[in-house]
Structure formats: C-alpha cells, structure tokens
C-alpha atoms as a PDB file:
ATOM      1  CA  UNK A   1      28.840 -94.230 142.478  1.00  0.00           C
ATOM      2  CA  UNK A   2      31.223 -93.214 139.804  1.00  0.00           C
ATOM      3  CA  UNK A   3      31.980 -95.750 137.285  1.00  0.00           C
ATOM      4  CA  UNK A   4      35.536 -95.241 136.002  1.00  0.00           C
ATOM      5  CA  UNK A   5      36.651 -95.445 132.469  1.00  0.00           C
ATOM      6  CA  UNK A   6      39.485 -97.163 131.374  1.00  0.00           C
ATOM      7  CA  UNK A   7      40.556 -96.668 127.133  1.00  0.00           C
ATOM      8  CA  UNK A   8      42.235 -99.478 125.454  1.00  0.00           C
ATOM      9  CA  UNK A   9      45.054-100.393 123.173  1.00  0.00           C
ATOM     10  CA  UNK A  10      46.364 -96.456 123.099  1.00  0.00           C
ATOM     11  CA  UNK A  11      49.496 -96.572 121.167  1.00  0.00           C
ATOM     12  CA  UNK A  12      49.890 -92.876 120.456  1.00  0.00           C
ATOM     13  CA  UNK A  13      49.983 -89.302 122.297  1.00  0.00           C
ATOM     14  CA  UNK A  14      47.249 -87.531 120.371  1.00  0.00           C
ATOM     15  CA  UNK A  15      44.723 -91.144 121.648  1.00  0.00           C
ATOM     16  CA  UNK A  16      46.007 -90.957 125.162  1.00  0.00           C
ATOM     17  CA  UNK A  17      45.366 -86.799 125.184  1.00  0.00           C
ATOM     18  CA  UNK A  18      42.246 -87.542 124.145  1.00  0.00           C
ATOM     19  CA  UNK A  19      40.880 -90.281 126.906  1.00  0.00           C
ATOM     20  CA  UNK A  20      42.266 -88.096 129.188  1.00  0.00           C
ATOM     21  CA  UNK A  21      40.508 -84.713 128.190  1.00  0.00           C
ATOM     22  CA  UNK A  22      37.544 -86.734 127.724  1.00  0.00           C
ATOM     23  CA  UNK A  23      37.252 -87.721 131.214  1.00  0.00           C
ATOM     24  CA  UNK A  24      39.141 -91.753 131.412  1.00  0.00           C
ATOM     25  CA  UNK A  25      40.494 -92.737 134.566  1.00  0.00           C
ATOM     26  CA  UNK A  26      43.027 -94.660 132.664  1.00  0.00           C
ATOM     27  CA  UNK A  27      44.809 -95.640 129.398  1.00  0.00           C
ATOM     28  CA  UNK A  28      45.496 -98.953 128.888  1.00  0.00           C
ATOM     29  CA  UNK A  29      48.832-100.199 126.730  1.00  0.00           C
ATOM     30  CA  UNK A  30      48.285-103.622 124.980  1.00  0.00           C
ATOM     31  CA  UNK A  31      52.130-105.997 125.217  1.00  0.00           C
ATOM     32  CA  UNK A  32      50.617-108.893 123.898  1.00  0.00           C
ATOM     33  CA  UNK A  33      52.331-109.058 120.382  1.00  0.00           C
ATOM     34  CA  UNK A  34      49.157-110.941 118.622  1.00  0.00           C
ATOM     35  CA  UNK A  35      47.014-107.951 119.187  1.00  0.00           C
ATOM     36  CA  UNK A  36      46.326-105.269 116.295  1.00  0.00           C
ATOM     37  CA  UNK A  37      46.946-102.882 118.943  1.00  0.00           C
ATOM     38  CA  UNK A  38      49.973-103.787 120.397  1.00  0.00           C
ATOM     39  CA  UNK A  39      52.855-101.050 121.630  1.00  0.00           C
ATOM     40  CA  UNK A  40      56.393-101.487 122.191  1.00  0.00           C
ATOM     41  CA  UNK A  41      56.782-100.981 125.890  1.00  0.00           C
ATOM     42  CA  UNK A  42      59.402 -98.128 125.240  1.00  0.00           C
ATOM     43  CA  UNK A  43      56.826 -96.643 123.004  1.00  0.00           C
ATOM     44  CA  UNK A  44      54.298 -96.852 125.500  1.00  0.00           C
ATOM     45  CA  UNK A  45      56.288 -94.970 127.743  1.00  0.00           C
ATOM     46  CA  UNK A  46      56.580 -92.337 125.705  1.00  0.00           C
ATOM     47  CA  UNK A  47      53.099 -91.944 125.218  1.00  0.00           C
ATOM     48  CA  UNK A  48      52.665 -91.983 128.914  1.00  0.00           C
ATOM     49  CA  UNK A  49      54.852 -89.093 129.312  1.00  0.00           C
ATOM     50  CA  UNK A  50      52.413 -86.966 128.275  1.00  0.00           C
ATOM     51  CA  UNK A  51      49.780 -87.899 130.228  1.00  0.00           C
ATOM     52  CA  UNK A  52      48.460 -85.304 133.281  1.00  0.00           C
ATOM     53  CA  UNK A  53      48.169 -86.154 136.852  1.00  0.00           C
ATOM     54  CA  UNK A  54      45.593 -89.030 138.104  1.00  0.00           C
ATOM     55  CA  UNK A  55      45.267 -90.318 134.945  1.00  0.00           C
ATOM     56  CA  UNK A  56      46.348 -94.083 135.210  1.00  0.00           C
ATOM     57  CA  UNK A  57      48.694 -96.259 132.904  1.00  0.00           C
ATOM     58  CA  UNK A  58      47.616-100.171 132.636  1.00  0.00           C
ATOM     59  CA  UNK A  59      50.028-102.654 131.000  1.00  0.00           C
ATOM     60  CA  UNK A  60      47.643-105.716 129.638  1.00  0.00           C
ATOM     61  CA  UNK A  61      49.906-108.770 128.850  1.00  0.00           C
ATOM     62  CA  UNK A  62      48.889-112.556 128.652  1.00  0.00           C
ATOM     63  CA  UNK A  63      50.647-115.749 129.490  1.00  0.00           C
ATOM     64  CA  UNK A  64      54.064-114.729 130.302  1.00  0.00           C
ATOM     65  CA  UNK A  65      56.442-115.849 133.100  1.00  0.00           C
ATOM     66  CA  UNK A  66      57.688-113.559 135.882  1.00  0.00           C
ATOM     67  CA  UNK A  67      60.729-112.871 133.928  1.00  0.00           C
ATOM     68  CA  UNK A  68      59.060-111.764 130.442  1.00  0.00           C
ATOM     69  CA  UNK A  69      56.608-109.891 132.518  1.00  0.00           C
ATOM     70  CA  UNK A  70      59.337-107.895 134.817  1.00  0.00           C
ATOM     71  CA  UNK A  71      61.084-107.483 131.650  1.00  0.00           C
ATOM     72  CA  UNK A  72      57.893-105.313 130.002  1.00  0.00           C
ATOM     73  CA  UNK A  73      57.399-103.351 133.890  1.00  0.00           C
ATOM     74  CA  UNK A  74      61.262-102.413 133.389  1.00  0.00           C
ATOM     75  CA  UNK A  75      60.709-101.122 129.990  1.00  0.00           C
ATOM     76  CA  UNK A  76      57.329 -99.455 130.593  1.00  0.00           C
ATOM     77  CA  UNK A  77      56.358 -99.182 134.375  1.00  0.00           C
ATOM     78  CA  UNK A  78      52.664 -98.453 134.798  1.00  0.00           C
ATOM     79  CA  UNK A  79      50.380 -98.139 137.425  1.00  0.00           C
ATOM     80  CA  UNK A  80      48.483-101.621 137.128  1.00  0.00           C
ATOM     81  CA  UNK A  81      49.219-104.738 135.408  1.00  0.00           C
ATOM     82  CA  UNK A  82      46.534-106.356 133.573  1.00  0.00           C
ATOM     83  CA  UNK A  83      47.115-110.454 133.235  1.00  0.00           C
ATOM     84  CA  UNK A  84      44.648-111.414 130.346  1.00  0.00           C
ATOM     85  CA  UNK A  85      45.194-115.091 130.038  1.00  0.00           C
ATOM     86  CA  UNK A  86      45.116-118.135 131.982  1.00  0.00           C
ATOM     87  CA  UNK A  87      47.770-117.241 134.966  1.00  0.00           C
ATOM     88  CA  UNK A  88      48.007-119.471 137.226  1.00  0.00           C
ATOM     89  CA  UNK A  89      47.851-118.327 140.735  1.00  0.00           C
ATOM     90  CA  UNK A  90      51.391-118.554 142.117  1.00  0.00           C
ATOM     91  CA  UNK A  91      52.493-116.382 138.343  1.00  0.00           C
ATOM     92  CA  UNK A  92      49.657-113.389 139.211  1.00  0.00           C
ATOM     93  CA  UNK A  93      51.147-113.711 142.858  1.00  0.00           C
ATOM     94  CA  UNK A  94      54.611-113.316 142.052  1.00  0.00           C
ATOM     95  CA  UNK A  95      53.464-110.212 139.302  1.00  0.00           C
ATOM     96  CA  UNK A  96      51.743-108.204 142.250  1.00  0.00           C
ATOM     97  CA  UNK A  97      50.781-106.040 143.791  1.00  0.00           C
ATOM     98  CA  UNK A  98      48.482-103.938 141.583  1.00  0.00           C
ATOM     99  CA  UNK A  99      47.151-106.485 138.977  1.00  0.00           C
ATOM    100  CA  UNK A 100      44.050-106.509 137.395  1.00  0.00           C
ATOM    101  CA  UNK A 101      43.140-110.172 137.197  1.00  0.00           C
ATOM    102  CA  UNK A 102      41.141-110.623 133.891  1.00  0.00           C
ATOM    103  CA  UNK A 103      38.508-113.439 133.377  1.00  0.00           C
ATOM    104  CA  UNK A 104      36.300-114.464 130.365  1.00  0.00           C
ATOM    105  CA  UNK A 105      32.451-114.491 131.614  1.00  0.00           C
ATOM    106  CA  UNK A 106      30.920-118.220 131.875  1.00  0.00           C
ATOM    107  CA  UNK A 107      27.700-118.338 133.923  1.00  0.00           C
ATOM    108  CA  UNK A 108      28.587-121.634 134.880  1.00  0.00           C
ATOM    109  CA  UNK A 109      32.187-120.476 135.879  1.00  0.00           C
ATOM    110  CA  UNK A 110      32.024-116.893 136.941  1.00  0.00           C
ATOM    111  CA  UNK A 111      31.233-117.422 140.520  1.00  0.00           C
ATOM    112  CA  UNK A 112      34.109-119.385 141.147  1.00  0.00           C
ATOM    113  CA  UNK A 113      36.619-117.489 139.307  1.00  0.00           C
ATOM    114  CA  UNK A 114      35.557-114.040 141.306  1.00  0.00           C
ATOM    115  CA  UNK A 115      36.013-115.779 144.404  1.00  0.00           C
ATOM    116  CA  UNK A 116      39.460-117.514 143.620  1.00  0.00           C
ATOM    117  CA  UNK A 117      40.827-114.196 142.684  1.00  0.00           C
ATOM    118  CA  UNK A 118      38.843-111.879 145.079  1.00  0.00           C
ATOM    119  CA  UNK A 119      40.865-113.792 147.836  1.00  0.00           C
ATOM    120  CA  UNK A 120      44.317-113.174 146.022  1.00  0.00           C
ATOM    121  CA  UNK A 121      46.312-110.396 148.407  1.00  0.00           C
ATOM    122  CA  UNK A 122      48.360-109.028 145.270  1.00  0.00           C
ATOM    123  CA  UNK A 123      44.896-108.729 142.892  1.00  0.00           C
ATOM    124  CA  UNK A 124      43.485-105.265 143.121  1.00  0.00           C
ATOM    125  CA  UNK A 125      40.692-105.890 140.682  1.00  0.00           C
ATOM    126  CA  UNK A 126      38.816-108.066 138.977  1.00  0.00           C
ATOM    127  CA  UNK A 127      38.136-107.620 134.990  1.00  0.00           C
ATOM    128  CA  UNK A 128      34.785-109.869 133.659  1.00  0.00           C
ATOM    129  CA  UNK A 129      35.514-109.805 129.318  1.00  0.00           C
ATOM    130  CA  UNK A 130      33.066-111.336 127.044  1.00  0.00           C
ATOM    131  CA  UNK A 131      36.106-113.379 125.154  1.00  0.00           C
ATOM    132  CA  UNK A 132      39.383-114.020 125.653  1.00  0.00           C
ATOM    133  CA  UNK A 133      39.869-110.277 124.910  1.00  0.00           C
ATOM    134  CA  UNK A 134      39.981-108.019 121.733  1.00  0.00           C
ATOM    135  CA  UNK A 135      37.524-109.581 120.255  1.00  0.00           C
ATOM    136  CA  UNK A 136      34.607-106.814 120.740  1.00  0.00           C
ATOM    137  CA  UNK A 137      31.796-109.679 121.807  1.00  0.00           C
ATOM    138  CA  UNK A 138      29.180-108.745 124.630  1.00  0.00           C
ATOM    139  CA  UNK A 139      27.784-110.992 127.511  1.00  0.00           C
ATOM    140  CA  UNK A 140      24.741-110.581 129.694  1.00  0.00           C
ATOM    141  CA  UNK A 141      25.393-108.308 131.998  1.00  0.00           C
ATOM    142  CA  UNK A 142      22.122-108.895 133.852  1.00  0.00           C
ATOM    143  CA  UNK A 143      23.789-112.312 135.195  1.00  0.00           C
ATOM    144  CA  UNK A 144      27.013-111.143 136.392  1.00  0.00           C
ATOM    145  CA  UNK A 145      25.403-108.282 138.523  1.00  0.00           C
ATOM    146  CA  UNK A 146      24.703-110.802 141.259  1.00  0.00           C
ATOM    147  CA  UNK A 147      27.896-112.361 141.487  1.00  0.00           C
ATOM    148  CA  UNK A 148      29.164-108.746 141.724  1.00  0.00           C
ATOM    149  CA  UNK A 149      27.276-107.924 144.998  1.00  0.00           C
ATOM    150  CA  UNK A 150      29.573-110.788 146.447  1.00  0.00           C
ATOM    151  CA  UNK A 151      33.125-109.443 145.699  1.00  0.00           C
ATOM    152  CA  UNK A 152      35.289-107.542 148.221  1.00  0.00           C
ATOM    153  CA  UNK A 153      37.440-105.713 144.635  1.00  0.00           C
ATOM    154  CA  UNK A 154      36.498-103.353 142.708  1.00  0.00           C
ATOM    155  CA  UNK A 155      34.891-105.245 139.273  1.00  0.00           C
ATOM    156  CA  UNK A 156      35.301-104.454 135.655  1.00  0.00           C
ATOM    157  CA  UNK A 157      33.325-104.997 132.926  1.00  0.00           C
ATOM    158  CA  UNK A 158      34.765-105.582 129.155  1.00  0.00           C
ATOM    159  CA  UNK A 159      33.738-106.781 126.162  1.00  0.00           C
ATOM    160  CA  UNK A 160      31.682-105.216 123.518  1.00  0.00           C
ATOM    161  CA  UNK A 161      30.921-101.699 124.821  1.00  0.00           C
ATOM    162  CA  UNK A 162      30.088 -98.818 122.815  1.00  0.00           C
ATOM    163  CA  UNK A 163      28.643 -95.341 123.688  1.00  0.00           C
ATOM    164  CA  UNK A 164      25.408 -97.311 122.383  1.00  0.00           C
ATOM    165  CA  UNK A 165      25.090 -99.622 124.992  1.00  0.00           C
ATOM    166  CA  UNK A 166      26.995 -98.706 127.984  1.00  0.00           C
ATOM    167  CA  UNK A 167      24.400 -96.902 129.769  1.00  0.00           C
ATOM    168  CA  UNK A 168      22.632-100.325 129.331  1.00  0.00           C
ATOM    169  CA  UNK A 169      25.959-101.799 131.109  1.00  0.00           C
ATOM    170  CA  UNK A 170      26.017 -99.747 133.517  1.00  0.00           C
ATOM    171  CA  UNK A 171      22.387 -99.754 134.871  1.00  0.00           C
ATOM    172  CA  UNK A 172      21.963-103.680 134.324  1.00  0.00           C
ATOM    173  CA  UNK A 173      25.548-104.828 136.047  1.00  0.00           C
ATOM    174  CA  UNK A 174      26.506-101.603 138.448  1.00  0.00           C
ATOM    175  CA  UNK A 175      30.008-102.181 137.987  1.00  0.00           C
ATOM    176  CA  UNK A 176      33.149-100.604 139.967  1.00  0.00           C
ATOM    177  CA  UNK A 177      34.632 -99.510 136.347  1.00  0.00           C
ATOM    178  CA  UNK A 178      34.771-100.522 132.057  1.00  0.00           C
ATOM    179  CA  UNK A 179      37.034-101.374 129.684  1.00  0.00           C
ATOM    180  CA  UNK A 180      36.822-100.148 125.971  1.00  0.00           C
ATOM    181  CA  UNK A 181      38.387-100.716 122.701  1.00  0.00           C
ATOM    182  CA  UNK A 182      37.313-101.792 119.996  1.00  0.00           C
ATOM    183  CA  UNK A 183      33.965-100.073 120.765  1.00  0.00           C
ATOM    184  CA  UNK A 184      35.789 -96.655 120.139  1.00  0.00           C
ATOM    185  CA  UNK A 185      37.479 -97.091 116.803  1.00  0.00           C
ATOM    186  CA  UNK A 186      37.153 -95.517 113.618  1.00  0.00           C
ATOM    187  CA  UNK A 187      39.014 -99.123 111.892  1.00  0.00           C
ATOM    188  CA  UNK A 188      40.636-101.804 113.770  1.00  0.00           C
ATOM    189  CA  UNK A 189      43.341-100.939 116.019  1.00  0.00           C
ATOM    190  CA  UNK A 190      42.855 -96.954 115.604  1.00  0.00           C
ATOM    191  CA  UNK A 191      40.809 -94.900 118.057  1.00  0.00           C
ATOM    192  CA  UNK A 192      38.300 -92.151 117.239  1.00  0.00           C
ATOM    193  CA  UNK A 193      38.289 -89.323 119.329  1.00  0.00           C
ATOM    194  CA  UNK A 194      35.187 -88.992 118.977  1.00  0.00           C
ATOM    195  CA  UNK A 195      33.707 -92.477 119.971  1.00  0.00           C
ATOM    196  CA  UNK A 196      36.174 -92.026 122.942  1.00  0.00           C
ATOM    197  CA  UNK A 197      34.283 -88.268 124.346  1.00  0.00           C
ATOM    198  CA  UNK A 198      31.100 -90.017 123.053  1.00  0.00           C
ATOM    199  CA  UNK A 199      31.639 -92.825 125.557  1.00  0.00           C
ATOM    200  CA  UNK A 200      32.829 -91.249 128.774  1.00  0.00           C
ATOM    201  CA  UNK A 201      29.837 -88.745 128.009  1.00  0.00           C
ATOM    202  CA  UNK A 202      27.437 -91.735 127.670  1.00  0.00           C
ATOM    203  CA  UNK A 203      29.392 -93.187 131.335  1.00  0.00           C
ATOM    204  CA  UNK A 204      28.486 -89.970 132.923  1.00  0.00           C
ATOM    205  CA  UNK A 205      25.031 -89.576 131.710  1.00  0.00           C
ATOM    206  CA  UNK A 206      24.011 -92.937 132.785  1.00  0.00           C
ATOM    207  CA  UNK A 207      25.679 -92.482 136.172  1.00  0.00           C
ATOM    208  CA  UNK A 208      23.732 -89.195 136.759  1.00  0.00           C
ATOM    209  CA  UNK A 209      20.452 -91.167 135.567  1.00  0.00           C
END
C-alpha cells in the first residue's frame, strides 16, 4: 500500500510547489493563530491557487465553534478540515463531512479515542500526533499499529517525523498516511525544500522495501 504524504504549515507558493513536485498528496494550511506557522485563510488561498490537480488542501484549526470554523471554510475552502483540539463530538459533527479528527497518542487512551471517532459518519480520518501538535515529539509507533488493524478510516500518523525515521514509521505502524512539519524545516516555521523531496523520497523507498 501507498502511504500518502501530507506537508504542514505551508504558508507560501514556492513551499506548496515544492510538496507537490516532490510527490505530497496534500498541503496542509495551519488557522490556529498560536502556531509559528500560521496563514491568513485569504493567504492560504492564494497559495492554493497554484497548486496542480489531485494535490489536496487541509485546513488544521483547533477549538473553534461552528461559526469561527465556517467563517475560515468561507475564506479558504479546502478539501479536508483538520480539528486539532479537544472537539467535542456534536462540534466535529456539525464541521463535516471531510474532517480529519486529530488525537494525541496515550496507550492508555488510544483505543478508545479511535473507536469514538471511527464511528463518527462526518470523520473521514483519523490523525494519531505525539502532542497536542507542533511540537515535533515522537511516540511509539510499535503500540499504535495494533489499534490500527481495528479501524474502519484511513489512519495518520504525526508527530516527530523526519526523512530519518520515517521509514522506521512506516514499517513499525503501517499507516494509511503522515503528517510532517517541523521535521522538514530549515528554522522554525520555514520549510526546506530539500527535507521536503528528502522525505517523500524516504516514504517511497520504505514503501517499495
């Protein structure tokens, strides 16, 4: 299986040109105003313009209502919604269809959270993060693999990747797709072309291994 490849925090044309000539599936626009990456949603629509066909646009916001949320899609529109905070249920209802429910990884939790949101209707899928998000920090991916095997949705894995240890990633969780950031940046909040081909080429190689 093909894992897809989803690049974080974008906030210019000459990032998203290059996720999307190094092979990403998607680009992902940060709205949540405390990040070092964050976009206007105008802005981020600009960016998207340039984008070619099939590659995806993700909108990642945290702890908004249904109005402040709707107000971002009107601004920006993008393909899928990524809710990063503690939604409750009815909120991530209300923002679907085509959200990608995120969750921070707790062995003791995990289980329960894929299940609550693997029976949502408007969740498409699932996004496992070491930390609340942002924050670069790694889990065992060993543990979740398991838990995986027991989800309907397609399940993504965040949190610490770099073209270093994906391949690791990959081969120890099998999961549906990955989200970088910080783990292709030259400083904080500014992407490295580079690090960005150096990671989808690290996805590919460990898929054909």
């Amino acid at each position: 299986m093909r894992t897809r490849v989803k690049i974080c925090g974008v906030r210019d044309e000459e990032t998203a040109l290059a996720a999307a000539g190094a092979g990403a599936d998607a680009v992902g626009f940060m709205f949540v105003r405390s990040s070092p990456r964050y976009i206007e949603p105008e802005r981020a629509f600009e960016v998207a313009g340039v984008l070619p066909p099939f590659v995806a646009t993700v909108g990642v916001s945290a702890d908004l209502s249904v109005d402040e949320f709707a107000k971002i899609e009107q601004r920006c529109p993008a393909s899928c919604a990524q809710l990063h905070g503690n939604e409750p249920e009815d909120v991530v209802r209300r923002c679907g269809p085509g959200v990608i429910k995120a969750v921070r990884f707790d062995a003791a939790t995990i289980a329960a959270e894929l299940a609550q949101w693997d029976a949502v209707e408007e969740v498409d899928a699932v996004l496992v993060d070491g930390s609340s998000g942002g924050k670069g920090e790694a889990f065992d991916w060993a543990v979740l693999r398991p838990h995986i095997e027991g989800v309907s949705k397609p399940v993504i894995v965040a949190g610490g990747l770099t073209p270093e240890n994906v391949g690791a990633a990959i081969r120890a969780a099998r999961p549906w797709g990955l989200d970088v950031s910080s783990g292709v940046e030259r400083e904080r909040g500014v992407k490295d072309a580079g690090l960005i081909r150096a990671f989808c080429d690290a996805v590919r190689e460990a898929d054909a291994g």
